[in-house]
C-alpha atoms as a PDB file:
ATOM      1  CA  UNK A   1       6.209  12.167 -37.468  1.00  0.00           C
ATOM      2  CA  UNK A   2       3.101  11.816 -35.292  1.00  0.00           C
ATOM      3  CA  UNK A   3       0.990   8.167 -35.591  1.00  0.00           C
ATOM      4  CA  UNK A   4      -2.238   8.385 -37.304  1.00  0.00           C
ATOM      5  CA  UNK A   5      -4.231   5.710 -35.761  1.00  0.00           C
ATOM      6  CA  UNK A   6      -5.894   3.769 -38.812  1.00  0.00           C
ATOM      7  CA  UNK A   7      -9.035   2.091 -38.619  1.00  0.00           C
ATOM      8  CA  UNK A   8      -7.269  -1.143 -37.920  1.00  0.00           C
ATOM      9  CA  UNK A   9      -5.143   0.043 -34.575  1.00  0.00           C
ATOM     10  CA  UNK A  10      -8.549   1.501 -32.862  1.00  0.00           C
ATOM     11  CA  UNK A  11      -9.923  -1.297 -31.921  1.00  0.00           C
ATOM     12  CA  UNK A  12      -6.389  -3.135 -30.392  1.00  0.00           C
ATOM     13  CA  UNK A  13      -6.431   0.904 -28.714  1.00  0.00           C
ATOM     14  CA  UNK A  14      -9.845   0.255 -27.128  1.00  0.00           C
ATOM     15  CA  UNK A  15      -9.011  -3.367 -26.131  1.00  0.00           C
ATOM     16  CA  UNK A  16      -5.551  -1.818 -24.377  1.00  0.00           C
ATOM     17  CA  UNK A  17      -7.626   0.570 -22.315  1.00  0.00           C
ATOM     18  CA  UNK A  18     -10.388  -1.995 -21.223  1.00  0.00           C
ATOM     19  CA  UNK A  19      -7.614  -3.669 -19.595  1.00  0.00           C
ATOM     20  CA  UNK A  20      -6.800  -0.624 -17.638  1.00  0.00           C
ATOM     21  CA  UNK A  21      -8.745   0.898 -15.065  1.00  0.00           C
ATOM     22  CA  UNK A  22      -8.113   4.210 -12.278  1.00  0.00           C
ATOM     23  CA  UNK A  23      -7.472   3.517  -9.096  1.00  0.00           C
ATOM     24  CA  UNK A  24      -9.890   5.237  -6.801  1.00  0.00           C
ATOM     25  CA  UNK A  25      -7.603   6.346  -3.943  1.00  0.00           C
ATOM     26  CA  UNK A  26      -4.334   7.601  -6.006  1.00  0.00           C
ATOM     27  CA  UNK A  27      -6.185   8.696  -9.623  1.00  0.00           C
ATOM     28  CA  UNK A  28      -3.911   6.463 -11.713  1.00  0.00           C
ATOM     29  CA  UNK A  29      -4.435   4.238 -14.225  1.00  0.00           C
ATOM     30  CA  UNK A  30      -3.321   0.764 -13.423  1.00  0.00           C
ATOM     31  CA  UNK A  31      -3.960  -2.786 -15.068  1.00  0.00           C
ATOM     32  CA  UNK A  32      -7.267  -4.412 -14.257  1.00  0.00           C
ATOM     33  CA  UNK A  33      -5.592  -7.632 -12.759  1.00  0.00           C
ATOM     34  CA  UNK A  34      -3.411  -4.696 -10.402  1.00  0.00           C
ATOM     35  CA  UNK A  35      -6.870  -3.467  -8.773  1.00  0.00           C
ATOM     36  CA  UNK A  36      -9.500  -5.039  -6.054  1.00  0.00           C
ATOM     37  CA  UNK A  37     -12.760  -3.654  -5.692  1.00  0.00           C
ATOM     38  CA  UNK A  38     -13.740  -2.276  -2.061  1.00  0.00           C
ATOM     39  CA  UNK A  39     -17.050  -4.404  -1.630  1.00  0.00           C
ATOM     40  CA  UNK A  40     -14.635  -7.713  -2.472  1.00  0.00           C
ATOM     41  CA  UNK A  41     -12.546  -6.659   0.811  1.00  0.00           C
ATOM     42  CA  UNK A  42     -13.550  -7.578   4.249  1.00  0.00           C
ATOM     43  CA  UNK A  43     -15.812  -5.321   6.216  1.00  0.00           C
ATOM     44  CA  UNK A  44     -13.250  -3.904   8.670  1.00  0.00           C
ATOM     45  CA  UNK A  45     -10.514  -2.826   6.363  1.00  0.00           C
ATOM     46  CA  UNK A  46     -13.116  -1.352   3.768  1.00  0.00           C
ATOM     47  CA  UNK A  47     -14.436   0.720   7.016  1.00  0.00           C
ATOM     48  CA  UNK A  48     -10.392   1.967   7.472  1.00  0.00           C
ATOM     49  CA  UNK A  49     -10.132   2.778   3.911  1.00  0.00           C
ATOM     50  CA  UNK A  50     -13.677   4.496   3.936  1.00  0.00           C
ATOM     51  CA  UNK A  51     -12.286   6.826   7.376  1.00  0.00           C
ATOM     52  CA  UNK A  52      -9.771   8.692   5.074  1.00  0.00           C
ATOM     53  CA  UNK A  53     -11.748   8.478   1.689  1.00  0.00           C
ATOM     54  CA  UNK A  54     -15.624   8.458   2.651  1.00  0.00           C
ATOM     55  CA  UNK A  55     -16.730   9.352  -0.894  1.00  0.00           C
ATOM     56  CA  UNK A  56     -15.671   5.626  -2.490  1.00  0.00           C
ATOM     57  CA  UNK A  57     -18.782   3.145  -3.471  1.00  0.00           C
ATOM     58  CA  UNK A  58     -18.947  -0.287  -3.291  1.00  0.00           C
ATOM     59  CA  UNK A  59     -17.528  -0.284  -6.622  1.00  0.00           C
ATOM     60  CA  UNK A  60     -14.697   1.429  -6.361  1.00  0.00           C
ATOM     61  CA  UNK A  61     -11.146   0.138  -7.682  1.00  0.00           C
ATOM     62  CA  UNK A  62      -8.481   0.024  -5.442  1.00  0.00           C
ATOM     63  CA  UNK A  63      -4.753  -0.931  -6.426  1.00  0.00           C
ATOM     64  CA  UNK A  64      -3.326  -3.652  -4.427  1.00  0.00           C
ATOM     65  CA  UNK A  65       0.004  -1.653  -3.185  1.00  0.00           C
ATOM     66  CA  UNK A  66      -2.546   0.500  -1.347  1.00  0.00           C
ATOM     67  CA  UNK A  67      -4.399  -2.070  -0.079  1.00  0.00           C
ATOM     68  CA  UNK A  68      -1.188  -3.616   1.657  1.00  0.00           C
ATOM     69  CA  UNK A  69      -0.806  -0.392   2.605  1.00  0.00           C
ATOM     70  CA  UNK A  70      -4.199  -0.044   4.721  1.00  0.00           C
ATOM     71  CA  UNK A  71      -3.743  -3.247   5.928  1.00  0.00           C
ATOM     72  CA  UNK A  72      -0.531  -2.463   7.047  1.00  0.00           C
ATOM     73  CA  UNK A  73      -2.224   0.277   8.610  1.00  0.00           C
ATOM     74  CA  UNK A  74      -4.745  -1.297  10.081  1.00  0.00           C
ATOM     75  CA  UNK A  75      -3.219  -4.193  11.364  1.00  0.00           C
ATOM     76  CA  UNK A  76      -0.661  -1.262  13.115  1.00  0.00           C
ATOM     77  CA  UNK A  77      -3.506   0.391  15.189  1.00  0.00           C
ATOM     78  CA  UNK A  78      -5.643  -2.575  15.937  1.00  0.00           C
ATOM     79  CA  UNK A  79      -2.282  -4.313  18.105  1.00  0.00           C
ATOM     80  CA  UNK A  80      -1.669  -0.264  18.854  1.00  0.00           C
ATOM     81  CA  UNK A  81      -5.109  -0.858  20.517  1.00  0.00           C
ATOM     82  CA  UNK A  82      -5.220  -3.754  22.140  1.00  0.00           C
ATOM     83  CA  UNK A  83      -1.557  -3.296  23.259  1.00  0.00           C
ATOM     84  CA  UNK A  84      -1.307  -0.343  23.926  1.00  0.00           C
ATOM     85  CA  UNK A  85       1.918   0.280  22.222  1.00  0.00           C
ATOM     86  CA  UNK A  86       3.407  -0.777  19.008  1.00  0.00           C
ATOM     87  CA  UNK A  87       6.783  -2.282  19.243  1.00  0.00           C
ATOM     88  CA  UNK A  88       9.287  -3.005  16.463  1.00  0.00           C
ATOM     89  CA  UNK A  89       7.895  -6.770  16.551  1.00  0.00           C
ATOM     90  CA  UNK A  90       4.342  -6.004  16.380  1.00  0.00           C
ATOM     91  CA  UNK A  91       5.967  -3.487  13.146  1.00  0.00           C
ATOM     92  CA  UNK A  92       7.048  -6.563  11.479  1.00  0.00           C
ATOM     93  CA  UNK A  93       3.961  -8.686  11.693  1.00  0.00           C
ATOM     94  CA  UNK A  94       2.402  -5.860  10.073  1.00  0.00           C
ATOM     95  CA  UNK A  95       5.009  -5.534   7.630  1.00  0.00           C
ATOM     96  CA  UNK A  96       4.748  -8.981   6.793  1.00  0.00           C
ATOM     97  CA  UNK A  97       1.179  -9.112   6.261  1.00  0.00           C
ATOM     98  CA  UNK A  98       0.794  -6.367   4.197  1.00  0.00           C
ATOM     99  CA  UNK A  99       3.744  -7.800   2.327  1.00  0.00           C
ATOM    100  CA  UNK A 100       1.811 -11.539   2.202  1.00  0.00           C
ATOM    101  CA  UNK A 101       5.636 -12.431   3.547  1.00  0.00           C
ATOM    102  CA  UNK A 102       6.729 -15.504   5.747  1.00  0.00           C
ATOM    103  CA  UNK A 103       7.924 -14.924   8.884  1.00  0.00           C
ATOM    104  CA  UNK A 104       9.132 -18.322  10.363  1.00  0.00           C
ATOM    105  CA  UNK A 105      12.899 -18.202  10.645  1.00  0.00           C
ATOM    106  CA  UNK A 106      15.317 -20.759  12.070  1.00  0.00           C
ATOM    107  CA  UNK A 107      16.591 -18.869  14.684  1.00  0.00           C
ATOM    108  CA  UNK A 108      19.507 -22.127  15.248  1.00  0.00           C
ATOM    109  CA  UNK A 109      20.799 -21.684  11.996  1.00  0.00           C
ATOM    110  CA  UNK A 110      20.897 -17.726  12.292  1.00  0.00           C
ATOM    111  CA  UNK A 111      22.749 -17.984  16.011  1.00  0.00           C
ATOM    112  CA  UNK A 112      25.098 -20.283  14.946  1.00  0.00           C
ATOM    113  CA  UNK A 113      26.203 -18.387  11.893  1.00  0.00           C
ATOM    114  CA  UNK A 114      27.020 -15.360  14.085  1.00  0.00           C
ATOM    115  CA  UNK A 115      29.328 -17.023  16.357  1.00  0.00           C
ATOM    116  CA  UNK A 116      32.470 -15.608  16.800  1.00  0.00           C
ATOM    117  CA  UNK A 117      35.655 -18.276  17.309  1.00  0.00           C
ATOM    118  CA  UNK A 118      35.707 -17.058  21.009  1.00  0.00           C
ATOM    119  CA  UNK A 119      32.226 -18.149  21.445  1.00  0.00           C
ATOM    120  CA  UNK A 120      32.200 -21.411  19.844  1.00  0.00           C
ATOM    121  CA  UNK A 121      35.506 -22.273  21.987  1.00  0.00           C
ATOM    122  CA  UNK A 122      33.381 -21.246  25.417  1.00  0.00           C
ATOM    123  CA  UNK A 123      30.633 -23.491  23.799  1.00  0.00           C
ATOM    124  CA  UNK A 124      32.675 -26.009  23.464  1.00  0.00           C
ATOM    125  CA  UNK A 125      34.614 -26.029  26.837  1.00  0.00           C
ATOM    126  CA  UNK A 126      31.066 -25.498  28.521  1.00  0.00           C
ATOM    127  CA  UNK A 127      29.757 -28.704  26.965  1.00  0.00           C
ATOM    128  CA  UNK A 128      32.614 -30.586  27.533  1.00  0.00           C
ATOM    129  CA  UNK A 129      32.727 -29.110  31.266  1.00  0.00           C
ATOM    130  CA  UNK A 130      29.385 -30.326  31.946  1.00  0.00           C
ATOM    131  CA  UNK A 131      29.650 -34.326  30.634  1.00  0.00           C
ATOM    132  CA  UNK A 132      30.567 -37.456  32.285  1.00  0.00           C
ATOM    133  CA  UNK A 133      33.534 -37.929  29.827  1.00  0.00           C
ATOM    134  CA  UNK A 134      34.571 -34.636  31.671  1.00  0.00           C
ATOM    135  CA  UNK A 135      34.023 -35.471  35.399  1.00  0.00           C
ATOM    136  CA  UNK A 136      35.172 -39.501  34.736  1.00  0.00           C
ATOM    137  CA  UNK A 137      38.977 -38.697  32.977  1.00  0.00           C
ATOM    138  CA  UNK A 138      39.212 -36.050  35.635  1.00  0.00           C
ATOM    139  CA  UNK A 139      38.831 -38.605  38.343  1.00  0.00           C
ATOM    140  CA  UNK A 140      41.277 -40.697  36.867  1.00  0.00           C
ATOM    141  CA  UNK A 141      43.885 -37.938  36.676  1.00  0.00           C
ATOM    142  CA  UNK A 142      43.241 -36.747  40.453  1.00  0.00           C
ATOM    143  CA  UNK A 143      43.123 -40.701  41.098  1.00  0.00           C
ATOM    144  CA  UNK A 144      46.541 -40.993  39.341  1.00  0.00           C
ATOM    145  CA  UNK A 145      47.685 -37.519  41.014  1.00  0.00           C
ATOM    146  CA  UNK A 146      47.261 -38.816  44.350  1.00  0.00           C
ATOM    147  CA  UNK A 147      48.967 -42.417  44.286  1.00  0.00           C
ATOM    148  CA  UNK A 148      51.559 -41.395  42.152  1.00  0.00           C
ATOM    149  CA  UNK A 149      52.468 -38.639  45.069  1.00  0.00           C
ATOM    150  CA  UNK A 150      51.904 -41.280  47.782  1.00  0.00           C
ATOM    151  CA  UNK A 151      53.691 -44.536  46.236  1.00  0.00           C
ATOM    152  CA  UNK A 152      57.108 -42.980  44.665  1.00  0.00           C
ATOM    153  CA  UNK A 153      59.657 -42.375  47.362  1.00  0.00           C
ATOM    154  CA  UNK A 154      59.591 -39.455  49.109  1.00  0.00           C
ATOM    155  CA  UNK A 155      62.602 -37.931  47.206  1.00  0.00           C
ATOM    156  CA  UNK A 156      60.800 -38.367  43.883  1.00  0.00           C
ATOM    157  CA  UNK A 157      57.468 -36.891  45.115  1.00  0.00           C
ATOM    158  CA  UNK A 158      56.649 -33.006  43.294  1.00  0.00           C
ATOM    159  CA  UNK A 159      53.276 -32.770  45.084  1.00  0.00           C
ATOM    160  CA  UNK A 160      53.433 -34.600  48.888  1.00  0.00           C
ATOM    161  CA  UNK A 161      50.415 -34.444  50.941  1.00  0.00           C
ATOM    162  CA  UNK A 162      48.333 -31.672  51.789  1.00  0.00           C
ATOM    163  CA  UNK A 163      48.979 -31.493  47.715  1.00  0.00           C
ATOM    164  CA  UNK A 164      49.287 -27.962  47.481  1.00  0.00           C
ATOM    165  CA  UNK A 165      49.613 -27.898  44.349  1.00  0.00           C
ATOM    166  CA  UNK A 166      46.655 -29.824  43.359  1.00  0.00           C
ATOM    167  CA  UNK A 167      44.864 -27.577  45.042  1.00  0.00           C
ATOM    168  CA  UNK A 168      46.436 -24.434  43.401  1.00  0.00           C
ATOM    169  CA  UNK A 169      46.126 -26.370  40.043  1.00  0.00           C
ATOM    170  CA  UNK A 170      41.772 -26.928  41.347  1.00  0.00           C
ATOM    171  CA  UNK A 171      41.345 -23.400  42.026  1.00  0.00           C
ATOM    172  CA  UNK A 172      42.406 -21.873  39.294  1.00  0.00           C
ATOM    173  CA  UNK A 173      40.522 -24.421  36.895  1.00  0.00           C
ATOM    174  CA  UNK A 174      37.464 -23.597  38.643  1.00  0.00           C
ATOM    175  CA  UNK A 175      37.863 -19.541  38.599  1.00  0.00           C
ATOM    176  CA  UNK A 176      38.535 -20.358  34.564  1.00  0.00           C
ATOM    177  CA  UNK A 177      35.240 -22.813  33.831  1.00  0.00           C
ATOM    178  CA  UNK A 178      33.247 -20.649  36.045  1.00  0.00           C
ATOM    179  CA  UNK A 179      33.522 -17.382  33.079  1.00  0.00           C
ATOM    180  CA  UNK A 180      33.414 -19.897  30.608  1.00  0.00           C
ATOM    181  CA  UNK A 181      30.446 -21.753  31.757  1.00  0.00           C
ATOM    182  CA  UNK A 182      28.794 -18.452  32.386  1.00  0.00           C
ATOM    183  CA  UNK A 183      29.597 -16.954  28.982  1.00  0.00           C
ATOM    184  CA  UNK A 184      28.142 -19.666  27.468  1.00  0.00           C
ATOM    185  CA  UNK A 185      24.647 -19.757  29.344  1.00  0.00           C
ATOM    186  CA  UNK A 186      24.394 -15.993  28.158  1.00  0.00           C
ATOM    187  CA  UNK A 187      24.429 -16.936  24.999  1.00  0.00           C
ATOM    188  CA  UNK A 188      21.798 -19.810  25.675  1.00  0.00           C
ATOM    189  CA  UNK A 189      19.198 -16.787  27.209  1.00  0.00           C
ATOM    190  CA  UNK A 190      20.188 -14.784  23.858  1.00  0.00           C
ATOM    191  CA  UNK A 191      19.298 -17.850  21.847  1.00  0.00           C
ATOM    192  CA  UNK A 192      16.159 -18.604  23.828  1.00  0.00           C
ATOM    193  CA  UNK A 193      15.224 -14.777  23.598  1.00  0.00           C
ATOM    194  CA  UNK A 194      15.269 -14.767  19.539  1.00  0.00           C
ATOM    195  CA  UNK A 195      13.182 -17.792  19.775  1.00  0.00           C
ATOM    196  CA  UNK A 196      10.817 -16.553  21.748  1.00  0.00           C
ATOM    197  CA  UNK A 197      11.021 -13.646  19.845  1.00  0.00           C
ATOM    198  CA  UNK A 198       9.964 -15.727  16.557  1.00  0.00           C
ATOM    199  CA  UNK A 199       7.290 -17.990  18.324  1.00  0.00           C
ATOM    200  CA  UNK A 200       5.549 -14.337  19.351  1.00  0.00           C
ATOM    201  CA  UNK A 201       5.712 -12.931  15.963  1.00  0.00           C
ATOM    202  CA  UNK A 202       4.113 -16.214  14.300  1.00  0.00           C
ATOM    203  CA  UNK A 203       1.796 -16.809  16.850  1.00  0.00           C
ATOM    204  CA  UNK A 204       0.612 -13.121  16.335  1.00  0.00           C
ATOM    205  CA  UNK A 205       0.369 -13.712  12.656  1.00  0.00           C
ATOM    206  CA  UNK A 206      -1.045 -16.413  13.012  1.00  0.00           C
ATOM    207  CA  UNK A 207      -3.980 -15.071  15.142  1.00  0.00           C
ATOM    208  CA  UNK A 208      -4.280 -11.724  13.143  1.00  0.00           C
ATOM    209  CA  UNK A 209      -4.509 -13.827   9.946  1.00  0.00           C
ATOM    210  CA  UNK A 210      -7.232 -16.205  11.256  1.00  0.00           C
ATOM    211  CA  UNK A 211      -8.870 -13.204  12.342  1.00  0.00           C
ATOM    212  CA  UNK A 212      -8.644 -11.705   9.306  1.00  0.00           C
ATOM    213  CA  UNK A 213     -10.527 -14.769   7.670  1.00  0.00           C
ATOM    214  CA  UNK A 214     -13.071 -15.429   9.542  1.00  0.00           C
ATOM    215  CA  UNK A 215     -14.035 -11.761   8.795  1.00  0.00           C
ATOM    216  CA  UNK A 216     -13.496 -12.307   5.156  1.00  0.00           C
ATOM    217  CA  UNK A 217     -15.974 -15.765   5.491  1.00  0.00           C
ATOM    218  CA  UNK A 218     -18.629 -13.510   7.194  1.00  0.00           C
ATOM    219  CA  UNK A 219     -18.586 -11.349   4.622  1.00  0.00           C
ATOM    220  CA  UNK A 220     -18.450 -13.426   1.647  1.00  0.00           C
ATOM    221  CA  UNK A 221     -21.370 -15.498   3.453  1.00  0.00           C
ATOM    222  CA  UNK A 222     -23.158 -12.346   4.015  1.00  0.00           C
ATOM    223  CA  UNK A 223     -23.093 -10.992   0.263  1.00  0.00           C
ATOM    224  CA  UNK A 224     -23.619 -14.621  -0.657  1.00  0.00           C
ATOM    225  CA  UNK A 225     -27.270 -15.110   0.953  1.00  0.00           C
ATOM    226  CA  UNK A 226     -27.773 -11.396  -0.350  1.00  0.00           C
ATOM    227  CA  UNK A 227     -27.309 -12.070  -3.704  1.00  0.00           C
ATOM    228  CA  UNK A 228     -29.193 -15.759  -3.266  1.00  0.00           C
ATOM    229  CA  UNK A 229     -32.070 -12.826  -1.923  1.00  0.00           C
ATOM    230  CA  UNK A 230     -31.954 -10.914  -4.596  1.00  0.00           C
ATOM    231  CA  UNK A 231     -32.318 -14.061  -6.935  1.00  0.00           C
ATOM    232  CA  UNK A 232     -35.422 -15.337  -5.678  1.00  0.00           C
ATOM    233  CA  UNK A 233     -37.137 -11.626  -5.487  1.00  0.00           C
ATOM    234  CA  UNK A 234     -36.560 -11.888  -9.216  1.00  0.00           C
ATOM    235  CA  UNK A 235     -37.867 -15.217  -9.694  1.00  0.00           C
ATOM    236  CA  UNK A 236     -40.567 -14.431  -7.519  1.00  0.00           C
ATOM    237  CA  UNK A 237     -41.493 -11.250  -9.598  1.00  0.00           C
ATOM    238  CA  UNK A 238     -40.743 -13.569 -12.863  1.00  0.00           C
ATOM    239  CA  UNK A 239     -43.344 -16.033 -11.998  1.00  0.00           C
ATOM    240  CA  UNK A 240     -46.253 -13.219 -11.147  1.00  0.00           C
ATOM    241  CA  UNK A 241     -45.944 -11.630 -14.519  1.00  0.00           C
ATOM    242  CA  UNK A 242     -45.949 -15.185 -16.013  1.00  0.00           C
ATOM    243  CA  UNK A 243     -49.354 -16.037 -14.087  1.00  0.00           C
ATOM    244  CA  UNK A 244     -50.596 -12.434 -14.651  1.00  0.00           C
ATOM    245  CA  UNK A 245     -50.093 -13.084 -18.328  1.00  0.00           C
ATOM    246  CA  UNK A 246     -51.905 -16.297 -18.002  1.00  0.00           C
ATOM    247  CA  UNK A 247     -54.803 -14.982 -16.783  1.00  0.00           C
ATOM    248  CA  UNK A 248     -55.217 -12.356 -19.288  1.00  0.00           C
ATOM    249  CA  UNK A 249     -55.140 -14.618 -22.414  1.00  0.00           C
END
């Protein structure tokens, strides 16, 4: 059975569509609180929007998913630009300020979570490797090596002087720290590349975003003195039709 709006439900119906308005760019009808109006946006990303759509006014609504998406857009060719390329890093920054996203990570926390045992043993054995407690019980032992081989009788000796041995025993513990060690500093330069990885996608954030507001203070500065303008034209014209009508009577 079809609705027959009473007297009572038109005006909660006229209320419901005050809230709504059409966005300008994509011609549907989206909550008042869901759209921005161009003139409210900063001069530079009203000029992108205005390249594809030149017929909008200063008036015009604009939804806020396509406003992230023109400033995803224009954040894309303005490093595209400067750069000269766009990378999958510069992609991000974009992504994430469209997005209003944070984009600080711990990179520690995230290396150290994709350790496999293997690594975490060569991390270990590399840090241990490279300490004093390393280098001073390791003196003891070729300390203890060497008297114990040259006190005991000679029948009792397993390693007499030139201690071959100890020498076959030193070489071979040197060709296994020497992978080890080097397994772990490759995974120091991977660590130190995701960091500096993060540090150059928050410090261009960082300077895009500033950027961004200083243009926005410019412009809000801008329309503010116009508007203060436009205020005292109509005072001035206020106060001459006052004093005209003074004159008169």
């Amino acid at each position: 059975m079809a609705h027959i709006e009473t007297g009572a439900d038109a005006p909660a119906a006229t209320e419901r569509k005050a809230h709504k308005a059409v966005c300008a760019i994509t011609g549907r009808e989206r909550p008042r609180r869901d759209l921005v109006s161009l003139e409210t946006l900063r001069p530079s990303l009203a000029d992108r929007i205005r390249v594809d759509h030149p017929e909008l006014g200063p008036e015009a609504l604009i939804s806020r998913a396509e406003v992230a998406r023109y400033r995803a857009l224009y954040v894309e060719e303005l490093l595209q630009a400067e750069h000269g390329e766009f990378t999958q890093l510069d992609r991000q920054v974009a992504e994430s300020i469209a997005r209003h996203d944070t984009i600080a990570e711990n990179v520690e926390a995230e290396f150290e979570d994709r350790r496999s045992l293997g690594e975490r043993m060569s991390d270990h054995l590399a840090s241990f490797g490279g300490s004093w407690t390393f280098i001073i019980i390791f003196g003891v032992w070729l300390a203890m090596w060497v008297v114990f081989n040259q006190t005991v009788p000679s029948g009792e000796r397993f390693d007499p002087y030139p201690y071959i041995l100890l020498n076959l025993i030193l070489s071979c513990l040197a060709a296994i720290q020497a992978p080890i060690i080097m397994m772990s500093q490759k995974r120091l330069e991977a660590k130190d590349r995701l960091r500096s990885e993060s540090d150059y996608r928050v410090n261009l954030k960082a300077e895009l975003e500033i950027r961004h507001l200083h243009e926005k203070m410019d412009h809000l500065i801008t329309r503010q003195w116009q508007r203060l303008a436009e205020i005292q034209q109509m005072q001035l014209e206020i106060m001459n039709e006052t004093s005209r009508a003074g004159r008169r009577s």
